[in-house]
N, C-alpha and C. Protein backbone atom coordinates (compact mmCIF):
# COMPACT_ATOMS: atom_id res chain seq x y z
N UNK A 1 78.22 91.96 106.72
CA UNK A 1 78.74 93.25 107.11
C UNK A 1 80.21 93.10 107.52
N UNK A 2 81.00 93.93 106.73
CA UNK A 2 82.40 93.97 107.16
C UNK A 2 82.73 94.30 109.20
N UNK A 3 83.58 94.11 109.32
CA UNK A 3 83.98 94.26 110.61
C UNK A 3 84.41 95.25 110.98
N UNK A 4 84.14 96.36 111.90
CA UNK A 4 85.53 96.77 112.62
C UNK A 4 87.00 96.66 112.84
N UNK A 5 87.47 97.47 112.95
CA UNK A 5 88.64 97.39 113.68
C UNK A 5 89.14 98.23 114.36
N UNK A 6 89.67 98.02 116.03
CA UNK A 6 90.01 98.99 116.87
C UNK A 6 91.13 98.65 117.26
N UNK A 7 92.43 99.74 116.89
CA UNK A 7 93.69 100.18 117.12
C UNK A 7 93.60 100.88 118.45
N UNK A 8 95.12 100.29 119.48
CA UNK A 8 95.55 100.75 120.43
C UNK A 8 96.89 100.54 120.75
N UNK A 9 98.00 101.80 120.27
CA UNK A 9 99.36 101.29 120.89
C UNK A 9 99.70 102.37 121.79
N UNK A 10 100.90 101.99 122.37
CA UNK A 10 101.33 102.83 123.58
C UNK A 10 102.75 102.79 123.35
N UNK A 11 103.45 104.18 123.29
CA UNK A 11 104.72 104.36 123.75
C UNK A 11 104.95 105.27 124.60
N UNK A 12 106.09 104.85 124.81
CA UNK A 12 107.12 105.85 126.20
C UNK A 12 107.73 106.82 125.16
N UNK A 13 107.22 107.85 125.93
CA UNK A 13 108.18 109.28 125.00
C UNK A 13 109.27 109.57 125.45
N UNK A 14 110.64 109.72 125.15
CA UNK A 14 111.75 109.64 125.45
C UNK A 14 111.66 111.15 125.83
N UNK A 15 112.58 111.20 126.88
CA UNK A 15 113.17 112.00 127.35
C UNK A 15 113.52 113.07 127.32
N UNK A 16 112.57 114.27 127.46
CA UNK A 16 112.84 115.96 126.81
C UNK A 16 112.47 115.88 125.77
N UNK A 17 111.55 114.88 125.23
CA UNK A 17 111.02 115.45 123.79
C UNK A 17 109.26 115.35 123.93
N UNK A 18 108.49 115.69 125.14
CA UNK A 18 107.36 115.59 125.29
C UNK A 18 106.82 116.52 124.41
N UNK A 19 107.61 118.15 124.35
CA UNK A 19 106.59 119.21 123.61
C UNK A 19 106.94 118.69 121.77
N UNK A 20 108.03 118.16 121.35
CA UNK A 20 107.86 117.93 120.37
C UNK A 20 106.85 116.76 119.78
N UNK A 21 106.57 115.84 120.97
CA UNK A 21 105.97 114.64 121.01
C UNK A 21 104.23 115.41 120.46
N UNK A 22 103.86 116.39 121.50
CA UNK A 22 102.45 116.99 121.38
C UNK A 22 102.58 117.45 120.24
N UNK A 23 103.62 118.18 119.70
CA UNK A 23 103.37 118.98 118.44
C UNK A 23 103.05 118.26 117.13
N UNK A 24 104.02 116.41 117.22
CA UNK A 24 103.58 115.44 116.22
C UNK A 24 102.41 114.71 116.36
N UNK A 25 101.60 114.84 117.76
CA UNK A 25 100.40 114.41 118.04
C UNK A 25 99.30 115.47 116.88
N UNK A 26 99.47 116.69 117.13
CA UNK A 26 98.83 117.28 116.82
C UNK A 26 98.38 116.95 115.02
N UNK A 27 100.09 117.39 114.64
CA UNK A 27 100.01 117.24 113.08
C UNK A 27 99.27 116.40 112.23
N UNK A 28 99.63 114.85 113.22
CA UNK A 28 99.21 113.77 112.60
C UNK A 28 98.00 113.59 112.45
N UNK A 29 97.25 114.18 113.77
CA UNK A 29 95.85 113.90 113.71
C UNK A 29 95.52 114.64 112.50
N UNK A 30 95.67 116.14 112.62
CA UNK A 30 95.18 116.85 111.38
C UNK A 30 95.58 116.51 110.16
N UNK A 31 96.67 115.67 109.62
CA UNK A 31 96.83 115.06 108.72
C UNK A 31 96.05 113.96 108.27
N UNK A 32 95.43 113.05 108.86
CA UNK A 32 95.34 111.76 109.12
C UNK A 32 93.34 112.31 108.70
N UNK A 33 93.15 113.42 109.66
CA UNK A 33 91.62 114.06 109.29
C UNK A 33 91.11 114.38 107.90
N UNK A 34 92.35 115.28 107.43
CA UNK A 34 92.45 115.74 106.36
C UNK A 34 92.29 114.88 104.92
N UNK A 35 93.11 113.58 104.98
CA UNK A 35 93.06 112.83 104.25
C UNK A 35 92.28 111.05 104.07
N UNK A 36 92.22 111.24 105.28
CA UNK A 36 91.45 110.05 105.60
C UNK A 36 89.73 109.89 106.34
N UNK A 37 88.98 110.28 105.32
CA UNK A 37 87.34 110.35 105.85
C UNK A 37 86.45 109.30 106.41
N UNK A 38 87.50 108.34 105.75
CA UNK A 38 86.70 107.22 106.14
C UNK A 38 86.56 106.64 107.90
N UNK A 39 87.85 107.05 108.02
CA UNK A 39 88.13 106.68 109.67
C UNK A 39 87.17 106.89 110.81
N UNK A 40 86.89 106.15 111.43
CA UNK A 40 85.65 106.86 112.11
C UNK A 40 86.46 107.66 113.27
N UNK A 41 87.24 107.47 114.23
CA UNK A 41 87.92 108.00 115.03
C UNK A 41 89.15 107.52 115.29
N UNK A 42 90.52 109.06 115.49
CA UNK A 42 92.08 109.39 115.81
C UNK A 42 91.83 109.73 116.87
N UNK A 43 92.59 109.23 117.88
CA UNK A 43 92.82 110.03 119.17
C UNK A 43 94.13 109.53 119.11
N UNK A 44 94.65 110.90 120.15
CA UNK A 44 96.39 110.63 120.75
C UNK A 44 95.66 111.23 122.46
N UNK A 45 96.02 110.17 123.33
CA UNK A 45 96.00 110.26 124.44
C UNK A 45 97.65 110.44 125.31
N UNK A 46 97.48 111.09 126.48
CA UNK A 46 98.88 111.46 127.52
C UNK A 46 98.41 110.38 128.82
N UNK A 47 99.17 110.05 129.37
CA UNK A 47 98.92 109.38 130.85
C UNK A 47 99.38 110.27 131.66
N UNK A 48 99.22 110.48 133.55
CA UNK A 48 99.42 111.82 134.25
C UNK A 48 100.62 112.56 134.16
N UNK A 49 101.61 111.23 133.92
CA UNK A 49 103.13 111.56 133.86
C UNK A 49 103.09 112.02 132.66
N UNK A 50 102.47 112.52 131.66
CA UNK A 50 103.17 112.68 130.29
C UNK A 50 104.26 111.67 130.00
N UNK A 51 104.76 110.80 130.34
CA UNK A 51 105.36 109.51 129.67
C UNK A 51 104.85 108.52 128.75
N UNK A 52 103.87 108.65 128.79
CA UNK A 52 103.69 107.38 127.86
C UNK A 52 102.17 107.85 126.71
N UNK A 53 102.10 107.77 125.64
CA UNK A 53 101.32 108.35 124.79
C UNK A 53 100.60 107.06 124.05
N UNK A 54 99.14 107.18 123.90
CA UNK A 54 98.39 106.33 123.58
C UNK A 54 97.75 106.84 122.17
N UNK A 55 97.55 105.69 121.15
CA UNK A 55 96.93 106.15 120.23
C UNK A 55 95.54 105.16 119.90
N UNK A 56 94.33 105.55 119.40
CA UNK A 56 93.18 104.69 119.72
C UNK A 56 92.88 105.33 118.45
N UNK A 57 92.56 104.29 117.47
CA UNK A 57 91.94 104.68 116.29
C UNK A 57 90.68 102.97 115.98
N UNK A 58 89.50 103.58 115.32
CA UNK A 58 88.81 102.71 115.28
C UNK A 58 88.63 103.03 113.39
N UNK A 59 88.44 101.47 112.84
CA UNK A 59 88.20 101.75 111.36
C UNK A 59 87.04 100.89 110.82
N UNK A 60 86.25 101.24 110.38
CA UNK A 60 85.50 100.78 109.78
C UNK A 60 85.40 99.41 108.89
N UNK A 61 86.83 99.61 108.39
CA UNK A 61 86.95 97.55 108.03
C UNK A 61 88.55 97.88 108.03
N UNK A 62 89.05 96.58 107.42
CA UNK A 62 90.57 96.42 106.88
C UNK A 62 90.90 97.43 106.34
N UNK A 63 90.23 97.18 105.12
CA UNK A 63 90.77 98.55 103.96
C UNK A 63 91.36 99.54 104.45
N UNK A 64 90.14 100.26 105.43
CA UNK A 64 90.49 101.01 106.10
C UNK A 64 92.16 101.59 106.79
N UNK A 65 92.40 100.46 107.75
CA UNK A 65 93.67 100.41 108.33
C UNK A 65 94.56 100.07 107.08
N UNK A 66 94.54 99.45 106.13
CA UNK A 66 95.31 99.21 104.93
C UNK A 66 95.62 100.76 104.90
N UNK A 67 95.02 101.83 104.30
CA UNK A 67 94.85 103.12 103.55
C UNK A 67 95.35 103.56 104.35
N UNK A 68 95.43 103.59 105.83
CA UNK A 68 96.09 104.41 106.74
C UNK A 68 97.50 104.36 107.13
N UNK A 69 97.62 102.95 106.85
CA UNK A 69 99.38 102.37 107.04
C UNK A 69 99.89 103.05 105.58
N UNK A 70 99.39 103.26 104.48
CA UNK A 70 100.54 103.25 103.84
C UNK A 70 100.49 105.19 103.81
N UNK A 71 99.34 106.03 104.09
CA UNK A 71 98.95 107.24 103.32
C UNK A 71 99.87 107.60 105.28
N UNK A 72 99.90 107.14 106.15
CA UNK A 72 100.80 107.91 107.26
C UNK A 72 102.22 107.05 107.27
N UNK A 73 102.52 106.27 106.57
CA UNK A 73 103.80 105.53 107.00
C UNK A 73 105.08 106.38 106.51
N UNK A 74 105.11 107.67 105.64
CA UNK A 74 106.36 108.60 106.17
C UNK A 74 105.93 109.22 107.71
N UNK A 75 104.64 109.81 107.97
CA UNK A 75 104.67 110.26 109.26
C UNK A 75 105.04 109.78 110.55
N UNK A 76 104.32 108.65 110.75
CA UNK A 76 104.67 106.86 111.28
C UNK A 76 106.24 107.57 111.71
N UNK A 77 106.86 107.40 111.25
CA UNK A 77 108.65 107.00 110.83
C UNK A 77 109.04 108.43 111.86
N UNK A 78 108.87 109.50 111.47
CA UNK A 78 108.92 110.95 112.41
C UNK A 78 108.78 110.92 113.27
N UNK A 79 107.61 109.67 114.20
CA UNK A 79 108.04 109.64 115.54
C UNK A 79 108.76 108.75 116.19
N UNK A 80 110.23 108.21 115.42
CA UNK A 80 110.27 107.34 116.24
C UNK A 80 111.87 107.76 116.53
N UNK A 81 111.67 109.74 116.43
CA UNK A 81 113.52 110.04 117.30
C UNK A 81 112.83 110.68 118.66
N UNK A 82 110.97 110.03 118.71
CA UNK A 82 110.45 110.91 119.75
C UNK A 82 109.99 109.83 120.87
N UNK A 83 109.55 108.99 120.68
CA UNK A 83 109.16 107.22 120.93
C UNK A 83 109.79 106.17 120.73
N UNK A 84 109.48 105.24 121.79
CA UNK A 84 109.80 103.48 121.76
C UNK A 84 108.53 103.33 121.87
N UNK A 85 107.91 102.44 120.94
CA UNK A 85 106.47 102.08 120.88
C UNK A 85 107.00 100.58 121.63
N UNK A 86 105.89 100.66 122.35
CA UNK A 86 105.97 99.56 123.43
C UNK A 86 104.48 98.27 123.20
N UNK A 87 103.67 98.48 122.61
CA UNK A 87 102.90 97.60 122.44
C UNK A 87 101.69 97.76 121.13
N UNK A 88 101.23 97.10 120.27
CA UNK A 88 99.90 97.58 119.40
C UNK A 88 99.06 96.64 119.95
N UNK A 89 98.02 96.95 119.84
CA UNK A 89 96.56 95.67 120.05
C UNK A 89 95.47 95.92 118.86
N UNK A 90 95.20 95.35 118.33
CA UNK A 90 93.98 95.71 116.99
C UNK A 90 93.05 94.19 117.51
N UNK A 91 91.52 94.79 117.88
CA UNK A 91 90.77 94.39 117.75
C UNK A 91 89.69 94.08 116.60
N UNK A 92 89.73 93.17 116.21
CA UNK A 92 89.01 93.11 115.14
C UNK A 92 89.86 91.85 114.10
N UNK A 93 89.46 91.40 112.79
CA UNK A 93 90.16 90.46 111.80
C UNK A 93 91.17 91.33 110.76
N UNK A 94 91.85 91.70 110.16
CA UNK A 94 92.53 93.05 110.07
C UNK A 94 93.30 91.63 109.13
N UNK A 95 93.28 92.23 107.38
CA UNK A 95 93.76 91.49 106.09
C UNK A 95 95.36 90.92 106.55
N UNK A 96 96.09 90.11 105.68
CA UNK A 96 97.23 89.86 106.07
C UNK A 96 98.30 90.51 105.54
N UNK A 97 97.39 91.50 104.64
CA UNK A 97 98.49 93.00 104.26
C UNK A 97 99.05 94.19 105.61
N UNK A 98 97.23 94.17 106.25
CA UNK A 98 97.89 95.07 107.12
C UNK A 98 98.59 94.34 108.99
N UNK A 99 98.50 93.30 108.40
CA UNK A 99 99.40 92.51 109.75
C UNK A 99 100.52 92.54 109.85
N UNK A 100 101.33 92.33 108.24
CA UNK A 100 102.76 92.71 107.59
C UNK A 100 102.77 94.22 107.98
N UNK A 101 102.12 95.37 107.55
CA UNK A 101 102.29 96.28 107.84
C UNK A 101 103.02 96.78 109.19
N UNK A 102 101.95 96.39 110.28
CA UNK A 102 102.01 96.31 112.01
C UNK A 102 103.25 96.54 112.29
N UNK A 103 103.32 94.99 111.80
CA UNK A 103 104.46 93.87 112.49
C UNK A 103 106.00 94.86 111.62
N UNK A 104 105.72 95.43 110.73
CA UNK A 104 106.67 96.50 110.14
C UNK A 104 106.78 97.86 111.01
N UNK A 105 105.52 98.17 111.26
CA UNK A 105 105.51 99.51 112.01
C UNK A 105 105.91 99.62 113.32
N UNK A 106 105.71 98.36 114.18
CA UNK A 106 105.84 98.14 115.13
C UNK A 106 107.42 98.00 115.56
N UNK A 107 108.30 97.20 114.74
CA UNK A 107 109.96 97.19 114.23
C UNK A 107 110.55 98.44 114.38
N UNK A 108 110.12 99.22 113.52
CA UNK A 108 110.53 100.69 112.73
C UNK A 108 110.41 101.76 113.87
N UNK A 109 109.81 102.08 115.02
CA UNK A 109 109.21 102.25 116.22
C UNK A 109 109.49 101.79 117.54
N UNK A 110 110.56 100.93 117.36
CA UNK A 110 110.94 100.29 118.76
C UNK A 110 110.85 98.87 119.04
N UNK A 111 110.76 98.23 118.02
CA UNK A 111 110.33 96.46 118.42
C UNK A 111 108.96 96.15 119.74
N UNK A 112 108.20 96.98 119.14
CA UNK A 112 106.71 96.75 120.32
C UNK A 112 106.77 95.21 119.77
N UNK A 113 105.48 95.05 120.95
CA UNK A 113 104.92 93.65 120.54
C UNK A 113 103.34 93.93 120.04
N UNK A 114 102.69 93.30 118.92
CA UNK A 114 101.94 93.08 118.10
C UNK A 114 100.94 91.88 118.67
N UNK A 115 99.58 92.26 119.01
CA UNK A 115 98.62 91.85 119.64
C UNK A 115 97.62 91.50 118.93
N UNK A 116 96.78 90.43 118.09
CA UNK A 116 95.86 90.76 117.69
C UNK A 116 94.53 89.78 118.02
N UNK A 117 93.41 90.46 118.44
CA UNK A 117 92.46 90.09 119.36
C UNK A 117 91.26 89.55 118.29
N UNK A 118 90.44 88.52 118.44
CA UNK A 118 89.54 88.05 117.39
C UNK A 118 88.18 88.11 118.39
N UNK A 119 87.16 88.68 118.03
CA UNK A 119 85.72 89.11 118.24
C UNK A 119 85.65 87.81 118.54
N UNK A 120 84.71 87.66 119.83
CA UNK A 120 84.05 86.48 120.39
C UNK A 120 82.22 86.93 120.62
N UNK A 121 82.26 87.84 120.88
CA UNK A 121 80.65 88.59 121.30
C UNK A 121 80.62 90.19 121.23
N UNK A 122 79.35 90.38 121.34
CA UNK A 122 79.24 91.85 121.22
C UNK A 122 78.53 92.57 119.82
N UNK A 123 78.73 93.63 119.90
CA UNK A 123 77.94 94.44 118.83
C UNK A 123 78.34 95.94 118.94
N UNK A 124 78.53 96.42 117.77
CA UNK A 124 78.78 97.98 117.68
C UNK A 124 77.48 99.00 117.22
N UNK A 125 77.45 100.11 117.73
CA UNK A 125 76.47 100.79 117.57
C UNK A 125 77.48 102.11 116.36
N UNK A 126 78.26 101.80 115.52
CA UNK A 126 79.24 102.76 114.82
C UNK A 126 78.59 103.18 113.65
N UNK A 127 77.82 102.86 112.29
CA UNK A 127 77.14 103.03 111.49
C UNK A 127 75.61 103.64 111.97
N UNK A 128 75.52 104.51 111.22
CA UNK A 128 73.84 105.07 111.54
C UNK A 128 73.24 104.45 110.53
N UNK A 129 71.65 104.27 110.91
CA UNK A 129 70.78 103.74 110.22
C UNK A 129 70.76 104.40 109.09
């Protein structure tokens, strides 16, 4: 059985651009819905301050995150006169296409730093019988 993979980055939203920040939260998700079925779950999260914006996406294997880097990477790019992405973490084994990707997206976005975590234990309950 292929693996999981669970996406988590965080940036600081610059300065007077929070409502434009929500409005590209919004889009993307509905973009990202629209075209991408496979995904099991998009979220865009706020922290109390509205400063800093979280994104948590979980994928079903590589491929997955493959299809998503390249089918959002003009969108990707739109937020970054709105964000300094400050960190990614992907849980899971994630191909060495979409590591290049990251480690691209992550650049393009603010020079975050690129995290990637390898399964030691556990089990997902994400597929239905």
């Amino acid at each position: 059985m292929t693996e999981p993979l669970f996406y988590i980055d965080r940036s600081s939203i610059l300065e007077g651009r929070i409502e434009e920040a929500r409005d590209g939260m919004r889009d993307l998700a509905a973009f990202v819905a629209e075209r991408e079925p496979q995904l099991l779950a998009y979220h865009f999260y706020l922290d109390e301050a509205e400063s800093t914006m979280s994104v948590v996406a979980v994928h079903p294997d590589s491929a997955s995150m493959e299809l998503h880097l390249e089918v959002g990477g003009p969108k990707f790019r739109a937020f970054g006169a709105l964000i300094r992405m400050r960190s990614i973490d992907v849980y899971g084994r994630p191909s060495p296409a979409v590591v290049d990707r990251l480690r691209e997206k992550a650049e393009y976005l603010g020079g975050a730093s690129v995290t990637f975590h390898t399964l030691q234990a556990g089990f997902s309950r994400l597929h239905r019988p």
